[in-house]
PDB file of N, CA and C in Angstrom:
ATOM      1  N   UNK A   1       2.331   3.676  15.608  1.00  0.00           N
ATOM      2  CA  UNK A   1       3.099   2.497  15.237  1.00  0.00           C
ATOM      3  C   UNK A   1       4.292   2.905  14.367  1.00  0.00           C
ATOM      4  N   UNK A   2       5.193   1.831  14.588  1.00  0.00           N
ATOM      5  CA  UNK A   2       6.366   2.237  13.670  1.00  0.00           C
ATOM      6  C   UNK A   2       6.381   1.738  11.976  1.00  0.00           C
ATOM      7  N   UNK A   3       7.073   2.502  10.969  1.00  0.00           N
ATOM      8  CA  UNK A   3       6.959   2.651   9.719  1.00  0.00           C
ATOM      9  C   UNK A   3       7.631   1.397   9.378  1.00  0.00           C
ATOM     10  N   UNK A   4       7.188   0.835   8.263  1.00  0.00           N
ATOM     11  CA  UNK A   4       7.494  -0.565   7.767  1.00  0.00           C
ATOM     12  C   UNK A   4       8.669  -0.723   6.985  1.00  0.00           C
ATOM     13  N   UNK A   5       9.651  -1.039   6.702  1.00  0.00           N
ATOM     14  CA  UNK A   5      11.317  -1.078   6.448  1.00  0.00           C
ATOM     15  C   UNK A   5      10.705  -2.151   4.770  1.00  0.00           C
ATOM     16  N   UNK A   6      11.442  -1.885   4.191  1.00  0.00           N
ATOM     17  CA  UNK A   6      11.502  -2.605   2.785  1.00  0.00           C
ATOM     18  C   UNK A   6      11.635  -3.958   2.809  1.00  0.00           C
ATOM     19  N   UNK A   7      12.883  -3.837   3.910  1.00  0.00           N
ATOM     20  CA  UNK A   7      13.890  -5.395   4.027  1.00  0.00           C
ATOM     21  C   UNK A   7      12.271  -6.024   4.984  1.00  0.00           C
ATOM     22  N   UNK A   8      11.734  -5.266   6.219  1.00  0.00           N
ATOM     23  CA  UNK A   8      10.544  -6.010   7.059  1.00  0.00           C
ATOM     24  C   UNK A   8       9.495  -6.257   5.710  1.00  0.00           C
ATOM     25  N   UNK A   9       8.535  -5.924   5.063  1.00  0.00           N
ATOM     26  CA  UNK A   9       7.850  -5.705   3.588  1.00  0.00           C
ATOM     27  C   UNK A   9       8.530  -7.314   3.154  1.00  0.00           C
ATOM     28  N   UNK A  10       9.366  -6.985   2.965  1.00  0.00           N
ATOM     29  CA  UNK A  10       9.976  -8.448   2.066  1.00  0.00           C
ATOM     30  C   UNK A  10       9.671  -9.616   2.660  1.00  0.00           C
ATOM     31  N   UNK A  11      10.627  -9.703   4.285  1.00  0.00           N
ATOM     32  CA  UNK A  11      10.128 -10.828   4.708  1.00  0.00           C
ATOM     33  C   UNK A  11       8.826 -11.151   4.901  1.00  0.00           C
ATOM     34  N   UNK A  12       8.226 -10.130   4.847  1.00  0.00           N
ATOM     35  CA  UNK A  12       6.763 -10.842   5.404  1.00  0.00           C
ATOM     36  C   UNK A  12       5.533 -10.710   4.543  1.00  0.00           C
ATOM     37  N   UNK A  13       5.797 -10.500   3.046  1.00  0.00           N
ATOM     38  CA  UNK A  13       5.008 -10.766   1.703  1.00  0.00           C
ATOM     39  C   UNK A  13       4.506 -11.988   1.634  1.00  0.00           C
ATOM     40  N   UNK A  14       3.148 -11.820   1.949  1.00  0.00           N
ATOM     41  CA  UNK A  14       2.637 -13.826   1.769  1.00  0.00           C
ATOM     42  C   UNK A  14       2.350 -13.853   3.062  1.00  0.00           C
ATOM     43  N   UNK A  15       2.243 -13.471   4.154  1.00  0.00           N
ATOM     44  CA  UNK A  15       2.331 -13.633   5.841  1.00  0.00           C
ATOM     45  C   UNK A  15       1.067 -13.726   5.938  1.00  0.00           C
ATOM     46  N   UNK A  16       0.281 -14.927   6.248  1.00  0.00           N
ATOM     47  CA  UNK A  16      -1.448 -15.032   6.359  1.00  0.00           C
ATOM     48  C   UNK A  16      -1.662 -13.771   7.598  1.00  0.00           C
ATOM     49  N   UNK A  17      -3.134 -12.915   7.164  1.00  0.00           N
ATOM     50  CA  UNK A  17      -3.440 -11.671   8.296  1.00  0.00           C
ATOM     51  C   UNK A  17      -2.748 -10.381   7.405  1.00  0.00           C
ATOM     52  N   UNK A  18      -1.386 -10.193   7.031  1.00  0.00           N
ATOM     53  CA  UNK A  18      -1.153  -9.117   6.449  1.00  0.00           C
ATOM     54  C   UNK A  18      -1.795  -9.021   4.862  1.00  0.00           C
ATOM     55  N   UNK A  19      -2.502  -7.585   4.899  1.00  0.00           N
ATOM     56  CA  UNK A  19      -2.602  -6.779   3.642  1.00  0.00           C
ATOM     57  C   UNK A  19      -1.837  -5.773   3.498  1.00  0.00           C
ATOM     58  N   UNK A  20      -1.115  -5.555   2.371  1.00  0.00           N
ATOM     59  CA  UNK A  20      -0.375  -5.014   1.481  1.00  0.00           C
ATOM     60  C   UNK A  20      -1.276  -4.130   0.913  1.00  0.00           C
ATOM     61  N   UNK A  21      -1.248  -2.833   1.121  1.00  0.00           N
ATOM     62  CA  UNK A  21      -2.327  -2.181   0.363  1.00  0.00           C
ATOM     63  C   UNK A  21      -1.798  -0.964  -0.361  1.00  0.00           C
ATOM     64  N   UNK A  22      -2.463  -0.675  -1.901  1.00  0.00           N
ATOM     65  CA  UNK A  22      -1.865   0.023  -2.478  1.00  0.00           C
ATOM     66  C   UNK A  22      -2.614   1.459  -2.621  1.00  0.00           C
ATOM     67  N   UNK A  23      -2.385   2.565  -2.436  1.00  0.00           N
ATOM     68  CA  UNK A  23      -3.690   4.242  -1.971  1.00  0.00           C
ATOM     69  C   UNK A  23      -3.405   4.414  -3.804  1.00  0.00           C
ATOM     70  N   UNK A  24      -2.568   4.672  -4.359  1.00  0.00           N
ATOM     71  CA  UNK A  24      -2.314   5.320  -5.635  1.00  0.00           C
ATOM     72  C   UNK A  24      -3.530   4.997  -6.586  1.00  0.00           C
ATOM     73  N   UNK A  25      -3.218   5.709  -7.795  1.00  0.00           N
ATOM     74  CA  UNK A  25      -4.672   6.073  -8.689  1.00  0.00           C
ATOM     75  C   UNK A  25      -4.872   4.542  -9.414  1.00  0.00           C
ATOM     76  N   UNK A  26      -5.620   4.419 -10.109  1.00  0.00           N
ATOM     77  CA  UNK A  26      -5.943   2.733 -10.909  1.00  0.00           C
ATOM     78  C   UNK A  26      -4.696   2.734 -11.504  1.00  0.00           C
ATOM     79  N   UNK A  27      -4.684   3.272 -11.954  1.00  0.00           N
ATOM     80  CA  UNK A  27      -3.668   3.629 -13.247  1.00  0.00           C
ATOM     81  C   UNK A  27      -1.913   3.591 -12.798  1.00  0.00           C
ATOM     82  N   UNK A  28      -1.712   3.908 -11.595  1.00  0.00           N
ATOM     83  CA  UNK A  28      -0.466   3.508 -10.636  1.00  0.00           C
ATOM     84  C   UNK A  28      -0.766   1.934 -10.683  1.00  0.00           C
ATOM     85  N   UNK A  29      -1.949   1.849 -10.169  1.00  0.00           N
ATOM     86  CA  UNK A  29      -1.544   0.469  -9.380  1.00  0.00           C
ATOM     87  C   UNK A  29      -1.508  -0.479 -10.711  1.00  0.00           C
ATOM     88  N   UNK A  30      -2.232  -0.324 -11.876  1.00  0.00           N
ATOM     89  CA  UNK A  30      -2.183  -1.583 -13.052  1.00  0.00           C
ATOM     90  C   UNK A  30      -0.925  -1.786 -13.546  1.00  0.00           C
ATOM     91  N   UNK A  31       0.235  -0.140 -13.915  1.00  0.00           N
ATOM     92  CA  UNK A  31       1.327   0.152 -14.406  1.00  0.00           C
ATOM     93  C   UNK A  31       1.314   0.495 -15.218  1.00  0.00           C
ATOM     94  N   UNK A  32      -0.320   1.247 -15.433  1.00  0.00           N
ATOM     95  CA  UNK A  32      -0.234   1.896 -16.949  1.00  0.00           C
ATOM     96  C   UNK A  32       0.121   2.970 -17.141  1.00  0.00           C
ATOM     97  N   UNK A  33       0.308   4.066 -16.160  1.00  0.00           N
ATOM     98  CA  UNK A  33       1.403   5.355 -15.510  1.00  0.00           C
ATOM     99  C   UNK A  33       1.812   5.131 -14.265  1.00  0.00           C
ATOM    100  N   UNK A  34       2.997   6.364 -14.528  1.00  0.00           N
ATOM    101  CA  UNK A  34       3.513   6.119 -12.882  1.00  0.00           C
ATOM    102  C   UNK A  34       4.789   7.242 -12.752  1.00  0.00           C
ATOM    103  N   UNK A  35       5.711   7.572 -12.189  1.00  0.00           N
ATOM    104  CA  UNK A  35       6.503   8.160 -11.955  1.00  0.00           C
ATOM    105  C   UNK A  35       7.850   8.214 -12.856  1.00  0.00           C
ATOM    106  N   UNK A  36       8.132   8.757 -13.859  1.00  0.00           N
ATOM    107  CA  UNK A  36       9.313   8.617 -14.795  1.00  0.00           C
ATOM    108  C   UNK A  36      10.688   8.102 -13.892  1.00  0.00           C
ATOM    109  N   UNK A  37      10.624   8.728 -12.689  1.00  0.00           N
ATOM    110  CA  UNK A  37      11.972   8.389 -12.088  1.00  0.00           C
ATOM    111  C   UNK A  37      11.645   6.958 -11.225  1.00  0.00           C
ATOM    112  N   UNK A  38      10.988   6.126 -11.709  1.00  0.00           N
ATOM    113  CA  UNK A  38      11.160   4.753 -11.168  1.00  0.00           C
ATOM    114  C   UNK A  38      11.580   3.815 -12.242  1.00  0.00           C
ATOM    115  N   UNK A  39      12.138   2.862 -12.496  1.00  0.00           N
ATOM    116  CA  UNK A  39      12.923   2.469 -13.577  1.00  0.00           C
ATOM    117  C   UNK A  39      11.321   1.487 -13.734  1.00  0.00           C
ATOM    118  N   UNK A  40      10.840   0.649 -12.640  1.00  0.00           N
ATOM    119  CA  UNK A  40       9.572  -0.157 -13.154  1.00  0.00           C
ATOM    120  C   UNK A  40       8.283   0.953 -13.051  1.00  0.00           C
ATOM    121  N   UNK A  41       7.168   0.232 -13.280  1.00  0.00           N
ATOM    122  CA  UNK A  41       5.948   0.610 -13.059  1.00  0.00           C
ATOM    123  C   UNK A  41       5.393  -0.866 -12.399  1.00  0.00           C
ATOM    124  N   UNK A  42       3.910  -0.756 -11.892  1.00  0.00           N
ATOM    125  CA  UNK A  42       3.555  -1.557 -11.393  1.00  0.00           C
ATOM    126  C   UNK A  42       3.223  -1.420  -9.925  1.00  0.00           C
ATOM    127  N   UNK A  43       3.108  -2.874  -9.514  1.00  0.00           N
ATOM    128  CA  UNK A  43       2.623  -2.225  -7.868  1.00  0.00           C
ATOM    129  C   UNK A  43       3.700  -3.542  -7.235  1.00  0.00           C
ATOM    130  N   UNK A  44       3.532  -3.958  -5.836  1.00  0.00           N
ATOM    131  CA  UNK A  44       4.264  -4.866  -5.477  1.00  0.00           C
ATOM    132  C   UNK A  44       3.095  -6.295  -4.795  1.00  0.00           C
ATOM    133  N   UNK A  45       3.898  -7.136  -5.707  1.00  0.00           N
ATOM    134  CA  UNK A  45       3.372  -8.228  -5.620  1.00  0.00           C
ATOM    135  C   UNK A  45       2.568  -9.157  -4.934  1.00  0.00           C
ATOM    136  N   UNK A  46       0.478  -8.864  -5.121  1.00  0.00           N
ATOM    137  CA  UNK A  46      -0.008  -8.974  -4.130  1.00  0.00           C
ATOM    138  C   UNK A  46      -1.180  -8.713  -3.258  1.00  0.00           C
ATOM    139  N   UNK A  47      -0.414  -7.122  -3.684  1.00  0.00           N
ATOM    140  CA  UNK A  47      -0.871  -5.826  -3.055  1.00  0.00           C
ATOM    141  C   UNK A  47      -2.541  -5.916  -3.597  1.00  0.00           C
ATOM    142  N   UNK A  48      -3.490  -5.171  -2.892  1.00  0.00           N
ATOM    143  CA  UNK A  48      -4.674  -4.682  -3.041  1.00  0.00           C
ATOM    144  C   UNK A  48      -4.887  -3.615  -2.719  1.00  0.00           C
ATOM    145  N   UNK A  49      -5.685  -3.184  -3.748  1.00  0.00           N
ATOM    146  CA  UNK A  49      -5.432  -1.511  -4.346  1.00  0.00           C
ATOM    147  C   UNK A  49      -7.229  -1.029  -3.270  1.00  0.00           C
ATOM    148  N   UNK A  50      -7.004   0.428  -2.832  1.00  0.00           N
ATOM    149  CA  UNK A  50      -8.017   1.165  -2.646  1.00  0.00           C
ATOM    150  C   UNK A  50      -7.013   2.358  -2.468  1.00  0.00           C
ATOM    151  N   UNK A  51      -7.841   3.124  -3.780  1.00  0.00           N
ATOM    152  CA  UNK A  51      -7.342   4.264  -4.150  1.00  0.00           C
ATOM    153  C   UNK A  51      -7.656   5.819  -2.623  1.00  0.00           C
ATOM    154  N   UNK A  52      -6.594   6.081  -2.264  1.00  0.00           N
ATOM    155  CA  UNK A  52      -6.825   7.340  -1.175  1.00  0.00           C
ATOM    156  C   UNK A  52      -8.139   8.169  -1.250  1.00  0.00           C
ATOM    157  N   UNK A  53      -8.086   8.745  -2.674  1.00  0.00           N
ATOM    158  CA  UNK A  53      -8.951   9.508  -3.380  1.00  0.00           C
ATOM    159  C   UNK A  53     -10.855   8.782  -2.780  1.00  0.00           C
ATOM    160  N   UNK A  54     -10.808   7.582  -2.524  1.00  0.00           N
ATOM    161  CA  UNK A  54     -11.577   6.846  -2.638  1.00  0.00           C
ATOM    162  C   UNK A  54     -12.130   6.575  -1.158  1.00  0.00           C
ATOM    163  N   UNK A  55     -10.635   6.274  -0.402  1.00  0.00           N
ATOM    164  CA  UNK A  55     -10.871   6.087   1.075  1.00  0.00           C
ATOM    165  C   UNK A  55     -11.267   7.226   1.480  1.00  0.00           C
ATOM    166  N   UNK A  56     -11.149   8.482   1.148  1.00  0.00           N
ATOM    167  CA  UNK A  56     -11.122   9.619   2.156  1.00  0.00           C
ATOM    168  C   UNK A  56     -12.806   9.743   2.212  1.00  0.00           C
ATOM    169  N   UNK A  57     -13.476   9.000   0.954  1.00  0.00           N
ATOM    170  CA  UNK A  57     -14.781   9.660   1.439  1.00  0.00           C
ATOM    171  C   UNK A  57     -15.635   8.461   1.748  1.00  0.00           C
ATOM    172  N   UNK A  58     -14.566   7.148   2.599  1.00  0.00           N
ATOM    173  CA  UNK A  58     -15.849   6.255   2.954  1.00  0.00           C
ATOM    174  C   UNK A  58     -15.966   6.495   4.416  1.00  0.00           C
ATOM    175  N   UNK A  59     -16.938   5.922   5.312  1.00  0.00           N
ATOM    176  CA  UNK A  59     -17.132   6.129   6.835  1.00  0.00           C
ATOM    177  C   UNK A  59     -16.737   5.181   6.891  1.00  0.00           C
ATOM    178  N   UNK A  60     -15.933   5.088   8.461  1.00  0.00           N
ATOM    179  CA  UNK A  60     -15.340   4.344   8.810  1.00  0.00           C
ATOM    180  C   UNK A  60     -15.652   2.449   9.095  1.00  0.00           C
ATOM    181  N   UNK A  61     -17.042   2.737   9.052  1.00  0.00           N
ATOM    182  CA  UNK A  61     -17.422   1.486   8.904  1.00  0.00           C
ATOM    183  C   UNK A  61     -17.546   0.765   7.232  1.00  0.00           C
ATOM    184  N   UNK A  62     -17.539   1.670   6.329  1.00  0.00           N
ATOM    185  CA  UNK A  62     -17.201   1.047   5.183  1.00  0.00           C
ATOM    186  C   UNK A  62     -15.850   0.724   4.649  1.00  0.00           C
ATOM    187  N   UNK A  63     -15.102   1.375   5.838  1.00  0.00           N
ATOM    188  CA  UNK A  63     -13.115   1.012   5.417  1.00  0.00           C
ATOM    189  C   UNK A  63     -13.333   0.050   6.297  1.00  0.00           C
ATOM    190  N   UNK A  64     -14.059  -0.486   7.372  1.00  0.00           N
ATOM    191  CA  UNK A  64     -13.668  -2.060   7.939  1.00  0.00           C
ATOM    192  C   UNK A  64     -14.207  -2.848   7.250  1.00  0.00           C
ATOM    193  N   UNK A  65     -15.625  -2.635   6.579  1.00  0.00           N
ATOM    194  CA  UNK A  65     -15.841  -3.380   5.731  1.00  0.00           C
ATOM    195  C   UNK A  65     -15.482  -4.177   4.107  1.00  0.00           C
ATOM    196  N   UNK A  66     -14.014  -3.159   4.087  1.00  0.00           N
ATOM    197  CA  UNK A  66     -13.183  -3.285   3.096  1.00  0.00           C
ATOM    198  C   UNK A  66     -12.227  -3.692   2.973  1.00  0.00           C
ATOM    199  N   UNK A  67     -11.766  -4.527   3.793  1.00  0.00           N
ATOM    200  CA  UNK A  67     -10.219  -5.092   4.581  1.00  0.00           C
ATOM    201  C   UNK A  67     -10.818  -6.603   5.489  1.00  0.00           C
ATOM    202  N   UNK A  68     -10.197  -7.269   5.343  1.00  0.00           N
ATOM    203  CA  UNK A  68     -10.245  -8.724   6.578  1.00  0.00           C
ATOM    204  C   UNK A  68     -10.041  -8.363   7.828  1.00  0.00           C
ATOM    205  N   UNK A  69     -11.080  -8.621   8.223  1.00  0.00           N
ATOM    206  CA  UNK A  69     -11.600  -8.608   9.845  1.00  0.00           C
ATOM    207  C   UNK A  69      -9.998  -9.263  10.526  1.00  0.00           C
ATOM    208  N   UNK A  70      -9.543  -7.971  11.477  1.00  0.00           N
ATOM    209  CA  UNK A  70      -8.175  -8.444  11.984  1.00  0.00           C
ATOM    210  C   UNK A  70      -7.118  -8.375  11.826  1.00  0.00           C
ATOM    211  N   UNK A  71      -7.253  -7.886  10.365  1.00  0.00           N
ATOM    212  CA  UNK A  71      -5.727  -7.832   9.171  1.00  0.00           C
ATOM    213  C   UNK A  71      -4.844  -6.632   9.758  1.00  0.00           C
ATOM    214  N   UNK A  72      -3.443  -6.868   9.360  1.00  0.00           N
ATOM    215  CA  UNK A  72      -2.767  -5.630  10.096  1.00  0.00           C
ATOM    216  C   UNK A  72      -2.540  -5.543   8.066  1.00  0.00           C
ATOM    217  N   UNK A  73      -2.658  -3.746   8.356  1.00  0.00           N
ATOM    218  CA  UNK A  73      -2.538  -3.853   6.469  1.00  0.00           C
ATOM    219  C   UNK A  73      -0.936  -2.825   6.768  1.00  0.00           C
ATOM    220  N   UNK A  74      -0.267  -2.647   6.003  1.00  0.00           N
ATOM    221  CA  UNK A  74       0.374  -1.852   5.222  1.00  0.00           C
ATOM    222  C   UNK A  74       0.580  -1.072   4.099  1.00  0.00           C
ATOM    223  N   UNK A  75       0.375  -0.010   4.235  1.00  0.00           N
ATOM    224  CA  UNK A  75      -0.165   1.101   3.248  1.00  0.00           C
ATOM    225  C   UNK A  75       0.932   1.611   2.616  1.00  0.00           C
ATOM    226  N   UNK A  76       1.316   1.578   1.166  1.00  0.00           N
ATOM    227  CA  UNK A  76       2.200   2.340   0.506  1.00  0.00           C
ATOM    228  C   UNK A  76       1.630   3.013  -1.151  1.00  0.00           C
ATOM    229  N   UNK A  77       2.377   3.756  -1.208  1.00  0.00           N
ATOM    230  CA  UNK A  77       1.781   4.773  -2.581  1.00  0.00           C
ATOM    231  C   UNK A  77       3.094   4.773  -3.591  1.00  0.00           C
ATOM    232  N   UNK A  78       3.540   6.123  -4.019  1.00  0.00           N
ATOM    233  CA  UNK A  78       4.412   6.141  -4.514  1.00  0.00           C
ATOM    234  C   UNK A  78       5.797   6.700  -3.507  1.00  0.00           C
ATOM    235  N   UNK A  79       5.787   7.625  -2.411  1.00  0.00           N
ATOM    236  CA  UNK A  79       6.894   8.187  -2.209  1.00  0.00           C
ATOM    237  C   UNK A  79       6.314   8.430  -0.588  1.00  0.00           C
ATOM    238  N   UNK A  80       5.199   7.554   0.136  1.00  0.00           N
ATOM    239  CA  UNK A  80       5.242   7.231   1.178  1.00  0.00           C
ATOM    240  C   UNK A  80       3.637   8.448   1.720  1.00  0.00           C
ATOM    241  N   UNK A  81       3.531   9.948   0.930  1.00  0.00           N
ATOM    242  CA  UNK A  81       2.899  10.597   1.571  1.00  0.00           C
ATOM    243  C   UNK A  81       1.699  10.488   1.413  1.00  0.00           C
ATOM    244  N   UNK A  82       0.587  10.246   0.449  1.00  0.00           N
ATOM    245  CA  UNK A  82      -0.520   9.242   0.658  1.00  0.00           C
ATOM    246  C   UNK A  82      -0.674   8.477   1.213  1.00  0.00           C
ATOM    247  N   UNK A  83      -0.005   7.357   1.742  1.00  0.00           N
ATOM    248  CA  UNK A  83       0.199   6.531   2.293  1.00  0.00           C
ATOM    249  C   UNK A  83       0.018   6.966   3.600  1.00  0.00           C
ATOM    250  N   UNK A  84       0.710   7.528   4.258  1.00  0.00           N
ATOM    251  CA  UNK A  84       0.922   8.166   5.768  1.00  0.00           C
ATOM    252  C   UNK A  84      -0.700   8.773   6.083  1.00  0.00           C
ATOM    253  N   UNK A  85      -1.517   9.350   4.877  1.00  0.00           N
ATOM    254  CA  UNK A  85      -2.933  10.082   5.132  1.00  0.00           C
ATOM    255  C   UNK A  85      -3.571   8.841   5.227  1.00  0.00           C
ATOM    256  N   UNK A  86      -2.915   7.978   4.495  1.00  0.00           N
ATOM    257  CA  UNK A  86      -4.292   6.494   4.622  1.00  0.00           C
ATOM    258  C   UNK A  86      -4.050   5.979   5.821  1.00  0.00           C
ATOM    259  N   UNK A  87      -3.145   5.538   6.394  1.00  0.00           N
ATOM    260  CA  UNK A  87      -2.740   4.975   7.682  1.00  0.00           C
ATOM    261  C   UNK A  87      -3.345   5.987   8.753  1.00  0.00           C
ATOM    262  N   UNK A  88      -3.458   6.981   8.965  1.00  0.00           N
ATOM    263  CA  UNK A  88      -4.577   7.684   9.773  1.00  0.00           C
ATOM    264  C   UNK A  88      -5.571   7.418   9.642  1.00  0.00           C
ATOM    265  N   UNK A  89      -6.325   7.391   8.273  1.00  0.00           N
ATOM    266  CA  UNK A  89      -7.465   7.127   8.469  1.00  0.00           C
ATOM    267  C   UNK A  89      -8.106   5.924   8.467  1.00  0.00           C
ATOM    268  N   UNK A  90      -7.237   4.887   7.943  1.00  0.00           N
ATOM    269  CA  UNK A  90      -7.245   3.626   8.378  1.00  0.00           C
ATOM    270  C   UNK A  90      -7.340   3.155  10.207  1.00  0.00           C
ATOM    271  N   UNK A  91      -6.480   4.068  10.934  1.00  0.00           N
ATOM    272  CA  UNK A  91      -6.402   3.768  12.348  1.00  0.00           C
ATOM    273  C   UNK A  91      -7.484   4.490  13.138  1.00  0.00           C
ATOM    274  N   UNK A  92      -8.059   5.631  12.854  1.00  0.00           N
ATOM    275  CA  UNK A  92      -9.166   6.252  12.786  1.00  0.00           C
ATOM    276  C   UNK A  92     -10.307   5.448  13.077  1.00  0.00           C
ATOM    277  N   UNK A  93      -9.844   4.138  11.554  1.00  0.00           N
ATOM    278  CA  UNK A  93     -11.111   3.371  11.508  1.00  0.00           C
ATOM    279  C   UNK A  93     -11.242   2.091  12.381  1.00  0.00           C
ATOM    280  N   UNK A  94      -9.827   2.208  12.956  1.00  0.00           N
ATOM    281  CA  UNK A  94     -10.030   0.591  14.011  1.00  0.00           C
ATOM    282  C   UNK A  94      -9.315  -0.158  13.438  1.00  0.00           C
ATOM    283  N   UNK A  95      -8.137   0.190  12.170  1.00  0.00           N
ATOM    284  CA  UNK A  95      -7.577  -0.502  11.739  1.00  0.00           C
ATOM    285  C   UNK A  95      -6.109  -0.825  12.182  1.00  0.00           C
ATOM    286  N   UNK A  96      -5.679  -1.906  12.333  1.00  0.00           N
ATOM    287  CA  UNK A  96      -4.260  -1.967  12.825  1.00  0.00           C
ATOM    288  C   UNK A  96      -3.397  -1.494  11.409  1.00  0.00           C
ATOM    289  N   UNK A  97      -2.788  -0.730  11.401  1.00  0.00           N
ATOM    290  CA  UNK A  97      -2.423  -0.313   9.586  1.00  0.00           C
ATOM    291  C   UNK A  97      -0.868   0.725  10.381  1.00  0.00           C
ATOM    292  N   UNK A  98       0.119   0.175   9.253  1.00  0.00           N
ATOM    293  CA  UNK A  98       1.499   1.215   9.226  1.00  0.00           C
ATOM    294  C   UNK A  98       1.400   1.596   7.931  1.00  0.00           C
ATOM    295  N   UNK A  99       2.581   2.420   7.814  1.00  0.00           N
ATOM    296  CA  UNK A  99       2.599   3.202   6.370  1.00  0.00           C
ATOM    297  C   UNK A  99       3.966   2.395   5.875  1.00  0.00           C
ATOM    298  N   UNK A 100       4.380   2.539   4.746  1.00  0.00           N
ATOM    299  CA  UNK A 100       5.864   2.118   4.365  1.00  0.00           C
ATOM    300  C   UNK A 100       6.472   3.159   3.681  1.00  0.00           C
ATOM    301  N   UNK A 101       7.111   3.805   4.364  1.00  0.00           N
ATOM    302  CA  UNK A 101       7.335   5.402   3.537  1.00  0.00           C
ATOM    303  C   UNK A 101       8.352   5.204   2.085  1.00  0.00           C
ATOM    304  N   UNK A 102       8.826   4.285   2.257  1.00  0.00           N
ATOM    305  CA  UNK A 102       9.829   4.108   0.577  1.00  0.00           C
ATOM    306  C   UNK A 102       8.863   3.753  -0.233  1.00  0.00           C
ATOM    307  N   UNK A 103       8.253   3.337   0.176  1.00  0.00           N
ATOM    308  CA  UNK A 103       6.661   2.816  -0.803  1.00  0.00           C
ATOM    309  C   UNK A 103       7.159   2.202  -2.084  1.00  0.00           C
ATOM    310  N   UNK A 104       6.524   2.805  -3.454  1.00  0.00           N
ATOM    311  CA  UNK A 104       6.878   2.068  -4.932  1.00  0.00           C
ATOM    312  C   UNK A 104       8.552   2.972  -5.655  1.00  0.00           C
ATOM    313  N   UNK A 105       8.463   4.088  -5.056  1.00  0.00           N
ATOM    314  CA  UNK A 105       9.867   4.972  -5.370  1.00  0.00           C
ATOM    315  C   UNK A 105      10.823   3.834  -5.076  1.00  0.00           C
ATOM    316  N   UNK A 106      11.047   3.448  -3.886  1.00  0.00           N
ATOM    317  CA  UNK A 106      12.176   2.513  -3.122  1.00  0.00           C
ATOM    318  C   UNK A 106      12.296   0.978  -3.476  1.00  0.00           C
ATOM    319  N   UNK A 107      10.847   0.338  -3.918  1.00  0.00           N
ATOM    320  CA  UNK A 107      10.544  -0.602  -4.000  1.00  0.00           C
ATOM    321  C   UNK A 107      11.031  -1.304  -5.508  1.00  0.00           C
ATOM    322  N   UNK A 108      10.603  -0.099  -6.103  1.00  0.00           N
ATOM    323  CA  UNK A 108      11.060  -0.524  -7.851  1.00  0.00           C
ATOM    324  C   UNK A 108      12.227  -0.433  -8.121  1.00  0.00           C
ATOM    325  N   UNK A 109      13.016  -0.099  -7.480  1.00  0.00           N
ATOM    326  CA  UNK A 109      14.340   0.217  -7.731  1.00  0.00           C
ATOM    327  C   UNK A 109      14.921  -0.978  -7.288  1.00  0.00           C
ATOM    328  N   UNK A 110      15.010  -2.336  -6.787  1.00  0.00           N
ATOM    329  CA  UNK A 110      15.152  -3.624  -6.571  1.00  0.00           C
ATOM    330  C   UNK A 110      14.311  -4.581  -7.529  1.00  0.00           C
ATOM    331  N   UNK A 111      15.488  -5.078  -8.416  1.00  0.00           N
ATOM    332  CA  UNK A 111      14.634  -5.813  -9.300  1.00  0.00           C
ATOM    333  C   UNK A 111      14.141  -7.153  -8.340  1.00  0.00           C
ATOM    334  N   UNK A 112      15.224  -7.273  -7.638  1.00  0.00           N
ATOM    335  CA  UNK A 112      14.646  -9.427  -6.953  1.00  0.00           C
ATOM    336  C   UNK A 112      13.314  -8.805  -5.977  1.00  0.00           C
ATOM    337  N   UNK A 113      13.350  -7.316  -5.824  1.00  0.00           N
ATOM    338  CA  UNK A 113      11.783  -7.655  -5.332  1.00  0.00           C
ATOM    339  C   UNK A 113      10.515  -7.355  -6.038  1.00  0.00           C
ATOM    340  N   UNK A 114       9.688  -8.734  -5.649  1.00  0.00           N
ATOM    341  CA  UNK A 114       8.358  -8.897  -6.799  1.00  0.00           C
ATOM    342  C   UNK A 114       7.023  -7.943  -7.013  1.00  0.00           C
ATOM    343  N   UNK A 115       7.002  -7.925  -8.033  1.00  0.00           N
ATOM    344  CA  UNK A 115       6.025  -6.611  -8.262  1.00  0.00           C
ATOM    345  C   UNK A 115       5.319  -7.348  -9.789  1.00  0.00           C
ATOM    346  N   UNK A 116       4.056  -6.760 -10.050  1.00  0.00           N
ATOM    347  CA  UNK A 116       3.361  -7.191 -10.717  1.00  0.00           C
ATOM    348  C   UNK A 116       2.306  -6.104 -11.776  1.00  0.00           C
ATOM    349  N   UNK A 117       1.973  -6.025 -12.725  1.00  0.00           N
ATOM    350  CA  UNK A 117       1.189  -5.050 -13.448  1.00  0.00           C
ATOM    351  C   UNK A 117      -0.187  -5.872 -13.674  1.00  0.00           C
ATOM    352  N   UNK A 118      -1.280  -4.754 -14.664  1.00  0.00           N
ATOM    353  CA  UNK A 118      -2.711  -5.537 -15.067  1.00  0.00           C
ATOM    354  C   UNK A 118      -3.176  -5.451 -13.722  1.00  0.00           C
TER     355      UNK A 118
END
């Protein structure tokens, strides 16, 4: 499948069926660290977090059991390449799932788009 565009991400934040999903550590996704060269911290507005670290060691029937039956998710991290390992193994699992390679690097750098901490 093809990679998810910022401007596509935007329009379709809130789209009943899509998950927004965030791979990065707790601590990425709350905004309590994160990358010095992003002006925010945080995640984008929404989003539901399962950490990579986390996915890599469930079976595949416990990553469907972790997502809405049907959902097309979109997977982003910080700079797209976690992301790209989750979307394999997300599709692996039967999941309809793209990656968004600008992920939170690209994302934070637009203040009008919504993002959230905690």
């Amino acid at each position: 499948m093809e990679d998810v565009t910022r401007d596509e991400l935007r329009r379709r934040l809130g789209e009943p069926g899509l998950v927004v999903l965030d791979v990065r550590s707790p601590e990425e996704y709350s905004g309590a660290t994160g990358a010095p060269c992003d002006p925010r911290q945080g995640r984008i507005a929404g989003a539901k977090h399962l950490d990579l670290q986390e996915l890599m060691t469930l079976t595949a029937e416990q990553i469907r059991e972790r997502l809405p039956h049907g959902a097309e998710v979109v997977a982003y991290c910080h700079s797209g390449s976690r992301s790209s390992l989750a979307v394999q193994l997300l599709v692996a699992a039967g999941i309809e799932a793209r990656n968004y390679p600008g992920s939170w690097h690209e994302w934070s750098r637009d203040e009008s788009l919504p993002s959230e901490t905690g």
